[in-house]
C-alpha atoms as a PDB file:
ATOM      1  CA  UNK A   1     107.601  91.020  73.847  1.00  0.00           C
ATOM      2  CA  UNK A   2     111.240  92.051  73.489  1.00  0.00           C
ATOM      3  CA  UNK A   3     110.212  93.102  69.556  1.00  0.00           C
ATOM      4  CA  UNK A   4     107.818  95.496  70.724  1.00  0.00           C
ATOM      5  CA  UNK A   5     109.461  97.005  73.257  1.00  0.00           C
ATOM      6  CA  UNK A   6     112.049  98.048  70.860  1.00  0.00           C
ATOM      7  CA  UNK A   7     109.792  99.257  68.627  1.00  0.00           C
ATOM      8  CA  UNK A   8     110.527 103.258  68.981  1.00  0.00           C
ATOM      9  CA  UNK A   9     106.603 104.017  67.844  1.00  0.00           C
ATOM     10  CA  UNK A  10     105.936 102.413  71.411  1.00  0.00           C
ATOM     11  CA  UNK A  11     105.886 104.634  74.042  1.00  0.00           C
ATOM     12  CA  UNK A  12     106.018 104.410  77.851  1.00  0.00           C
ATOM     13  CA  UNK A  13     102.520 103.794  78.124  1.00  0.00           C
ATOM     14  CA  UNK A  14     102.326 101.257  76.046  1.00  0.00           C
ATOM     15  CA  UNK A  15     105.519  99.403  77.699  1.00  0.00           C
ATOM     16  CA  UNK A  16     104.169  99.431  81.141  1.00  0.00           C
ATOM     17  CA  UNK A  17     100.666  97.861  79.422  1.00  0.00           C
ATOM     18  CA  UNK A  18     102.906  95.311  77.573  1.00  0.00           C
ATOM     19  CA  UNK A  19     104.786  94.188  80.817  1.00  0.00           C
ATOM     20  CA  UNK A  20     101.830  94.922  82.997  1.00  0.00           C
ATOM     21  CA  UNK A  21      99.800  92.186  80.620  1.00  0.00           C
ATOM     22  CA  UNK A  22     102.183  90.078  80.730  1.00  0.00           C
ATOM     23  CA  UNK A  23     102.965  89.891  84.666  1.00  0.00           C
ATOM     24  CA  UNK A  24      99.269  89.753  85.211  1.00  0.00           C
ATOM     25  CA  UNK A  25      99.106  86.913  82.372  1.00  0.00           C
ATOM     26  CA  UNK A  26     101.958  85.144  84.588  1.00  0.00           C
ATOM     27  CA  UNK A  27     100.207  85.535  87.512  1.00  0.00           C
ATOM     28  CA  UNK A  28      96.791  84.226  86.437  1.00  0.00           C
ATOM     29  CA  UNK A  29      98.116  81.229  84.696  1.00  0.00           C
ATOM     30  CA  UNK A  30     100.415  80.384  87.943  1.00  0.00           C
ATOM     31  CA  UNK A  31     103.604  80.956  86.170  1.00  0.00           C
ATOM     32  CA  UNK A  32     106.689  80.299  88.679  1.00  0.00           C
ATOM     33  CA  UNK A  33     109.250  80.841  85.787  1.00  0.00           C
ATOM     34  CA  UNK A  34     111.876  83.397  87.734  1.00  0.00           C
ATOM     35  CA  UNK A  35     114.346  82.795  84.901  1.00  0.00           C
ATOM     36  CA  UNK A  36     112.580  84.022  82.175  1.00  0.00           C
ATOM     37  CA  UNK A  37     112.240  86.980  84.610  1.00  0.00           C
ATOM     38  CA  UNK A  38     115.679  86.878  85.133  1.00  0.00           C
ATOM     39  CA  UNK A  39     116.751  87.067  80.981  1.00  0.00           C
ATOM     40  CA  UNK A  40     113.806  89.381  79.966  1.00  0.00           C
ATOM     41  CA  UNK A  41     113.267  92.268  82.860  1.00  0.00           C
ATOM     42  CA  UNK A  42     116.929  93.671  82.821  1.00  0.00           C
ATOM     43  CA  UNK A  43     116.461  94.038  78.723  1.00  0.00           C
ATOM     44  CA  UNK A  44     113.657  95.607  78.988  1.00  0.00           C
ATOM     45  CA  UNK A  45     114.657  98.153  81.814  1.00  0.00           C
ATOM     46  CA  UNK A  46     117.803  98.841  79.247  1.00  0.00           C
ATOM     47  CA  UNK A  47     115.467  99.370  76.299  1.00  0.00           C
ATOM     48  CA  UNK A  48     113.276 101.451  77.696  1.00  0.00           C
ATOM     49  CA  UNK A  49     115.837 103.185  79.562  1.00  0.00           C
ATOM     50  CA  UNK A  50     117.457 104.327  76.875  1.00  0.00           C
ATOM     51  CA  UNK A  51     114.733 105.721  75.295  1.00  0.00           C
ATOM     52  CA  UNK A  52     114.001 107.339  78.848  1.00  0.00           C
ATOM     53  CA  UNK A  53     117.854 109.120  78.640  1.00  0.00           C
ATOM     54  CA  UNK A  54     117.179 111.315  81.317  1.00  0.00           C
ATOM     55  CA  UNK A  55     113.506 111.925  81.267  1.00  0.00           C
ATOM     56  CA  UNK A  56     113.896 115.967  80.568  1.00  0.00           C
ATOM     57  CA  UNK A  57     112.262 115.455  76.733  1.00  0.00           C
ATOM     58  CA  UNK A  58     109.069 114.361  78.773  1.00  0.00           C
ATOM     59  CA  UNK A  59     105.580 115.949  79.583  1.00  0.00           C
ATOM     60  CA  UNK A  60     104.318 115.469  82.873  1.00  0.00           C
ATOM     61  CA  UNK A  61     101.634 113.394  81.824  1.00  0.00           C
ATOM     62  CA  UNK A  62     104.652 110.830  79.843  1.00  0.00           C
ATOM     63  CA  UNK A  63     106.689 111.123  83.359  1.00  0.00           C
ATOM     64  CA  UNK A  64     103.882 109.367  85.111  1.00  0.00           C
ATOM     65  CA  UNK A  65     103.582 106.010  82.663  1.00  0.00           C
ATOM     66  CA  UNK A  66     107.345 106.430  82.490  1.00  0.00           C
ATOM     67  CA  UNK A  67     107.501 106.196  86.382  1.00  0.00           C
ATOM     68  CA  UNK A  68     104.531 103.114  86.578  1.00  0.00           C
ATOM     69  CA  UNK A  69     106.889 101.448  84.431  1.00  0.00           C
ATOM     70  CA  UNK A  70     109.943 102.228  86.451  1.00  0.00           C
ATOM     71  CA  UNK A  71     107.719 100.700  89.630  1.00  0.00           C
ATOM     72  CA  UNK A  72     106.962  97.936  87.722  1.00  0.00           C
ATOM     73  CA  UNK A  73     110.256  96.878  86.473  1.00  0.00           C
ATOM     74  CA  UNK A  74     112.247  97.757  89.566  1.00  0.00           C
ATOM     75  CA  UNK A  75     114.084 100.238  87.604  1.00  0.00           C
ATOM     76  CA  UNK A  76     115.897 101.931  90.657  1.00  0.00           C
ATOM     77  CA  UNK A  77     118.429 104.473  88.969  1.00  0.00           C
ATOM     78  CA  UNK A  78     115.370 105.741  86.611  1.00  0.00           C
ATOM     79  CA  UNK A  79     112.759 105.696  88.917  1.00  0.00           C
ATOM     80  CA  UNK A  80     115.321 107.983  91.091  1.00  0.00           C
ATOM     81  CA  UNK A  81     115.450 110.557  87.753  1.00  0.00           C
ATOM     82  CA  UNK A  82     111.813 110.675  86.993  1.00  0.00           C
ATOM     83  CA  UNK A  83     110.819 111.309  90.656  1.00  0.00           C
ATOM     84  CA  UNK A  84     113.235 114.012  90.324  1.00  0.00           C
ATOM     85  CA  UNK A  85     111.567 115.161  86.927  1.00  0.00           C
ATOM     86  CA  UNK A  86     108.226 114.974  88.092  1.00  0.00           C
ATOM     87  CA  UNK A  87     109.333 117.579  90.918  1.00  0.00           C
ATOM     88  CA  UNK A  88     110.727 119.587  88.814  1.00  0.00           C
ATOM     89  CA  UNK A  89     107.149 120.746  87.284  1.00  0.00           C
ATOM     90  CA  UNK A  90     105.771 124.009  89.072  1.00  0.00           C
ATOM     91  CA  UNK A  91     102.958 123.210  92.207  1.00  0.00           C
ATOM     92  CA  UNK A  92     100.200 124.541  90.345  1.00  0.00           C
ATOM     93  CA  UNK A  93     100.829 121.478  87.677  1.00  0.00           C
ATOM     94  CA  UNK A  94     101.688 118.619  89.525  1.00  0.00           C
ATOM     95  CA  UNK A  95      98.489 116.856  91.961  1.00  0.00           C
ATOM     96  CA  UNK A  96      98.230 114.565  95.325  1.00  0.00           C
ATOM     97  CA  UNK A  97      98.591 111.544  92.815  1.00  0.00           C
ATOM     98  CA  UNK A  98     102.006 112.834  91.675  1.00  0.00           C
ATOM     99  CA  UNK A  99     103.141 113.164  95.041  1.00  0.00           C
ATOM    100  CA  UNK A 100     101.724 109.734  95.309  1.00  0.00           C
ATOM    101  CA  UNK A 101     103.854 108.442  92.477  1.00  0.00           C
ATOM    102  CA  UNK A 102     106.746 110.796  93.627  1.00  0.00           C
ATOM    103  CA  UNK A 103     107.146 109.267  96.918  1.00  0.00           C
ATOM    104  CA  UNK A 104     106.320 105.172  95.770  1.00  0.00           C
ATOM    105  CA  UNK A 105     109.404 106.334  93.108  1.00  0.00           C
ATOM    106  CA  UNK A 106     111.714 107.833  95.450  1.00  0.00           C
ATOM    107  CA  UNK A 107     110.982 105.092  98.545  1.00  0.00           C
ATOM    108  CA  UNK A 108     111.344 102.335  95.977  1.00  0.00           C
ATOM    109  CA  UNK A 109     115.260 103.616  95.668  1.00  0.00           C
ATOM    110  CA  UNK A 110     115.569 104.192  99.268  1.00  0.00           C
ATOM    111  CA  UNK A 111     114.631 100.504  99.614  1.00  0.00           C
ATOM    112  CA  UNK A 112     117.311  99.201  97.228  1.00  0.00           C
ATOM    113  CA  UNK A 113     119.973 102.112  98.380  1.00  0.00           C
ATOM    114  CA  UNK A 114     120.525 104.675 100.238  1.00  0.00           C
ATOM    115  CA  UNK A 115     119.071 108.201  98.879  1.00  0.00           C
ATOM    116  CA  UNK A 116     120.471 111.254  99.058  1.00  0.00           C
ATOM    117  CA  UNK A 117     120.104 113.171 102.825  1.00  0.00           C
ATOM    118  CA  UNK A 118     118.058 115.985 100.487  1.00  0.00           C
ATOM    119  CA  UNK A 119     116.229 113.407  98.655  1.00  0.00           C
ATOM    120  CA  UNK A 120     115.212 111.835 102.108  1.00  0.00           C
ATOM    121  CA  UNK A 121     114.174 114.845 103.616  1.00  0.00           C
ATOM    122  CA  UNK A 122     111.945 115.356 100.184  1.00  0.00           C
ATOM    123  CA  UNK A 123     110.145 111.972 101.013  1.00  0.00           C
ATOM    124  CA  UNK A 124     109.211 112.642 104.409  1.00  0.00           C
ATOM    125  CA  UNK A 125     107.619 116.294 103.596  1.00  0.00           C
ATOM    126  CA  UNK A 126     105.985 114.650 100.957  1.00  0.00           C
ATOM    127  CA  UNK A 127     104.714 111.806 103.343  1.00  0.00           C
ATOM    128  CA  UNK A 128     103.747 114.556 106.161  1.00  0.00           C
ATOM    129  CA  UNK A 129     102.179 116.720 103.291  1.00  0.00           C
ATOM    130  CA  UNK A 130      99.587 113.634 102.455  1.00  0.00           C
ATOM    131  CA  UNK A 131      99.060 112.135 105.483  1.00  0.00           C
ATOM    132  CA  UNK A 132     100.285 113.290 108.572  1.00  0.00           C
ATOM    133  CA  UNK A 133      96.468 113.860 109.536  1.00  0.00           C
ATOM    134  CA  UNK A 134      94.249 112.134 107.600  1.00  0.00           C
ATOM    135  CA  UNK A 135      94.870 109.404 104.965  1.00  0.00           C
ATOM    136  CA  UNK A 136      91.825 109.460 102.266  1.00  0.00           C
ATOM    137  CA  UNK A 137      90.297 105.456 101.705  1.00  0.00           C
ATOM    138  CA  UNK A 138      91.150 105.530  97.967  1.00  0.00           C
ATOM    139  CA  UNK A 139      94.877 106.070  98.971  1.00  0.00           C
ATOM    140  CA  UNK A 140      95.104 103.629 101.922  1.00  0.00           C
ATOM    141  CA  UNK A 141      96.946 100.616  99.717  1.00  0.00           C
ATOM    142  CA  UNK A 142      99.229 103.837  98.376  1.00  0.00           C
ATOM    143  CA  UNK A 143     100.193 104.627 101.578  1.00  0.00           C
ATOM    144  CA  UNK A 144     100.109 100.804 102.915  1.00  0.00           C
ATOM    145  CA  UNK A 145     102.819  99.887  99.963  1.00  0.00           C
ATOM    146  CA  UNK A 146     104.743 102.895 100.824  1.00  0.00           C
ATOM    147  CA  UNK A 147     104.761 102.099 104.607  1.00  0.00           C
ATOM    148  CA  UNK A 148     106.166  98.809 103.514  1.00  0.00           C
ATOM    149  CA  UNK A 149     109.355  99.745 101.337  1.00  0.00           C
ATOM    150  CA  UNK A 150     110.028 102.572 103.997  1.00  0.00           C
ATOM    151  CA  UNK A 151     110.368  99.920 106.626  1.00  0.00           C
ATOM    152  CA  UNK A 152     112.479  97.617 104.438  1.00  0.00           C
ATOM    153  CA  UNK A 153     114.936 100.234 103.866  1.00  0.00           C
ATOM    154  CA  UNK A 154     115.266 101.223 107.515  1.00  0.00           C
ATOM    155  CA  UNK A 155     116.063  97.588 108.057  1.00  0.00           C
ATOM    156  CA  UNK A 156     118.438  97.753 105.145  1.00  0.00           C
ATOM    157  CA  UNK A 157     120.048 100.762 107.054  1.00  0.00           C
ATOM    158  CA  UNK A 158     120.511  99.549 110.344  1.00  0.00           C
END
């Protein structure tokens, strides 16, 4: 797996399917092997975050399988700077499911470490923006996973 994730011809897409495969694989096959999690998940988050640098070569469309791949591996520091790319795209190109991703990035970091008091604000307009009335059934297990890492880091802070 390791070989073709340093293959440069492989981009972020096909990373997150590689890893996503291969968790999924784990899971099916009741894997419990944490160290091979251990050796192989912080080379891959340094492979592909190098390739990453810091995200500003990207289309909007590359940001979002780079930040899937960021949620998958736990990437904290990158999924802070995509979230922060993403956002950086005018209104009119950016949808609800980049908010979506936008906010799972940015409260991802917030559960590991403290964000940024602007970066905080960000994620609780976003969060009022999508569903301070009305939360659509197709995003309930967004917001439900969201919900979740927003509590851990408030225990984290207290």
């Amino acid at each position: 797996m390791l070989d073709q994730a340093r293959d440069s011809g492989v981009g972020p897409c096909a990373l997150w399917a590689l890893i996503d495969q291969r968790k999924l694989k784990s899971t099916r096959e009741g894997e419990t092997d944490t160290h091979y999690g251990e050796m192989i998940i912080p080379e891959l988050i340094r492979i592909a975050s190098d390739r990453f640098g810091d995200g500003g070569q990207f289309d909007l469309k590359a940001l979002r399988f780079w930040g899937q791949l960021w949620l998958l591996l736990d990437a904290i520091d990158e999924a802070e700077q995509t979230a922060i790319a993403i956002s950086a795209f005018p209104l009119g190109q950016r949808d609800r499911t980049d908010k979506i991703l936008v906010l799972k990035l940015l409260t991802l970091v917030d559960s590991k470490r403290k964000l940024s008091p602007e970066l905080g604000d960000y994620v609780g307009e976003i969060y009022s923006q999508l569903w301070s009335i009305y939360t659509p059934d197709q995003e309930r297990g967004d917001r439900q996973q969201i919900d979740e890492l927003r509590k851990q880091s408030k225990v984290e802070s207290s």
